[in-house]
C-alpha atoms as a PDB file:
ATOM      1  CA  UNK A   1      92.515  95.305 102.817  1.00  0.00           C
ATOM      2  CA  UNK A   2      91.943  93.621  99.473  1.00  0.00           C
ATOM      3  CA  UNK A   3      92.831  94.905  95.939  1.00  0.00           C
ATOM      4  CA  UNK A   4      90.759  93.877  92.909  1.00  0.00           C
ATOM      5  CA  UNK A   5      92.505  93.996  89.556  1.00  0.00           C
ATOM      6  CA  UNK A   6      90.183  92.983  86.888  1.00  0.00           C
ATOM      7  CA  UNK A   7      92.472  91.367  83.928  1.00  0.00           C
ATOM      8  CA  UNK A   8      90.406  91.840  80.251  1.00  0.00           C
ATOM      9  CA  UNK A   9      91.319  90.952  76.646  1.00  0.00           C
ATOM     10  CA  UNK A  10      91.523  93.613  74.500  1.00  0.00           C
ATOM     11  CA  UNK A  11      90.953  91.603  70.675  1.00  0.00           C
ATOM     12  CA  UNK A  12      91.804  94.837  68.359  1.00  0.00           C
ATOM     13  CA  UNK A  13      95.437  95.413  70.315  1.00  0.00           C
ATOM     14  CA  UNK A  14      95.806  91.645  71.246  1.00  0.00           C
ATOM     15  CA  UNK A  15      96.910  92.205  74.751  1.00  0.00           C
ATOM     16  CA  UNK A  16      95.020  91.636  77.897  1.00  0.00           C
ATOM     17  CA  UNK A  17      94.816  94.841  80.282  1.00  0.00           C
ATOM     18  CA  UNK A  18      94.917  94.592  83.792  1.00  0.00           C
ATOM     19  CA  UNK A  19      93.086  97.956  85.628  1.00  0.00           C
ATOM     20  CA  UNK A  20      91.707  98.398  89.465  1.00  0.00           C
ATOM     21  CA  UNK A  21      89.222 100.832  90.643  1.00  0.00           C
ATOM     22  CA  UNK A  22      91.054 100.215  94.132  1.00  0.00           C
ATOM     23  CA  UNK A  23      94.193 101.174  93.306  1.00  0.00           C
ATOM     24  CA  UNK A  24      94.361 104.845  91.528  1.00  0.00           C
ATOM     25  CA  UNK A  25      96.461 104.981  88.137  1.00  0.00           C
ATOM     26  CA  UNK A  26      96.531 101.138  87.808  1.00  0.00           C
ATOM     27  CA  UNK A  27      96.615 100.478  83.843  1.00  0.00           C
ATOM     28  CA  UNK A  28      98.945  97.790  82.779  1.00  0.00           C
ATOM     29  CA  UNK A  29      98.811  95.682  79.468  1.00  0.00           C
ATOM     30  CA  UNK A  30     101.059  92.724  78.527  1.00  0.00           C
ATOM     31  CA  UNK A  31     100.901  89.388  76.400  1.00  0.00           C
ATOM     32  CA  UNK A  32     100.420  86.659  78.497  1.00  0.00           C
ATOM     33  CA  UNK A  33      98.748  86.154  82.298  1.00  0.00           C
ATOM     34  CA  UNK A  34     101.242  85.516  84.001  1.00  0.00           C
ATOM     35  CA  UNK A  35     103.381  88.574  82.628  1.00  0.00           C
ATOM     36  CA  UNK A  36     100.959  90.607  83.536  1.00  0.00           C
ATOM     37  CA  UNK A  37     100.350  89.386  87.107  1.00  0.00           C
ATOM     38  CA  UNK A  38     104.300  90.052  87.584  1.00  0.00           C
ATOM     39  CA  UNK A  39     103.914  93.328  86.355  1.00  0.00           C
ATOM     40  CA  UNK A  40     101.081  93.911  88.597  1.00  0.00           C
ATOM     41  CA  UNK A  41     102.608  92.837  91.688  1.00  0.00           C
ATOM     42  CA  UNK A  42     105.853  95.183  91.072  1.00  0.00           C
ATOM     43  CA  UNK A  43     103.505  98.350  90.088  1.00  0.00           C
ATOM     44  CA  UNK A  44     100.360  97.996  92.992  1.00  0.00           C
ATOM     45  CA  UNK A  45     102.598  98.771  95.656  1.00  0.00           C
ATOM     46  CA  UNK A  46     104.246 101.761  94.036  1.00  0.00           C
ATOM     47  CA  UNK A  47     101.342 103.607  92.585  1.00  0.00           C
ATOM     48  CA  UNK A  48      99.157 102.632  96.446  1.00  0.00           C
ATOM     49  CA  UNK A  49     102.482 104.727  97.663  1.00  0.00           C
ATOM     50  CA  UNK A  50     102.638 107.375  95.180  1.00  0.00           C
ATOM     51  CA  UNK A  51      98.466 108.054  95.733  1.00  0.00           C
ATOM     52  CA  UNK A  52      98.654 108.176  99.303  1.00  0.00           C
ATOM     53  CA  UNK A  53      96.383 105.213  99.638  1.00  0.00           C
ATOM     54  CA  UNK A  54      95.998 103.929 103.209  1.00  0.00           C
ATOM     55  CA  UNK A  55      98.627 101.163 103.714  1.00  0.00           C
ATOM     56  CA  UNK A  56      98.031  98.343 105.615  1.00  0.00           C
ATOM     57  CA  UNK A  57     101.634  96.018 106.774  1.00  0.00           C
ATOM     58  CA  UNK A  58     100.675  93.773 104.125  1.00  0.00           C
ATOM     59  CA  UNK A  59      98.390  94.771 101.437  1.00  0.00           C
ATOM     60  CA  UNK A  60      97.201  92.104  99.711  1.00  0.00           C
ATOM     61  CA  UNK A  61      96.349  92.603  96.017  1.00  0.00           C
ATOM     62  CA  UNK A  62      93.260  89.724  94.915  1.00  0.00           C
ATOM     63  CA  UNK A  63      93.963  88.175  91.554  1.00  0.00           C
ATOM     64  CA  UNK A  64      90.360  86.902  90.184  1.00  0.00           C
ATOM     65  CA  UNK A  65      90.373  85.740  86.708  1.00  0.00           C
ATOM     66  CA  UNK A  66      86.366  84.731  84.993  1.00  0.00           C
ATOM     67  CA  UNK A  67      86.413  84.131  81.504  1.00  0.00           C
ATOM     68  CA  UNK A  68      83.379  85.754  79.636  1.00  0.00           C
ATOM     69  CA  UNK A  69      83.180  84.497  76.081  1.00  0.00           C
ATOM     70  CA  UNK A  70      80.113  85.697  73.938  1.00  0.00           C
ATOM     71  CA  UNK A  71      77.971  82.888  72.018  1.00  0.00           C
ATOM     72  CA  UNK A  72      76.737  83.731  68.851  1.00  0.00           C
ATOM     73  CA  UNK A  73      73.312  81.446  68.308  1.00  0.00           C
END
């Protein structure tokens, strides 16, 4: 089973925020990408455990980043 974790920029806090509707409880925020991706990959597990989630022998969580940017005409 995969695990989506959408990654967003938050401009008012200046943090990006990493949340998943497949994993229950999943709301990180941190500075940079790749911080957050660690933080991610430490936390998933835990909170799948902690929610009773099924468990496959080894979930694998997706990383997808897309940039949006708005244009202004």
């Amino acid at each position: 089973m995969e695990y989506v974790v959408q990654f967003t920029w938050d401009d008012e806090a200046d943090v990006l925020i990493a949340q998943s509707d497949d994993i229950p409880g999943l709301v990180l925020e941190g500075g940079s990408l790749d911080t957050l991706v660690e933080r991610v990959r430490f936390v998933a597990p835990e909170s799948l455990e902690l929610n009773k989630t099924k468990k496959t022998p080894s979930p694998s969580i997706c990383f997808r980043v897309e940039r949006h940017e708005k244009v202004f005409a």
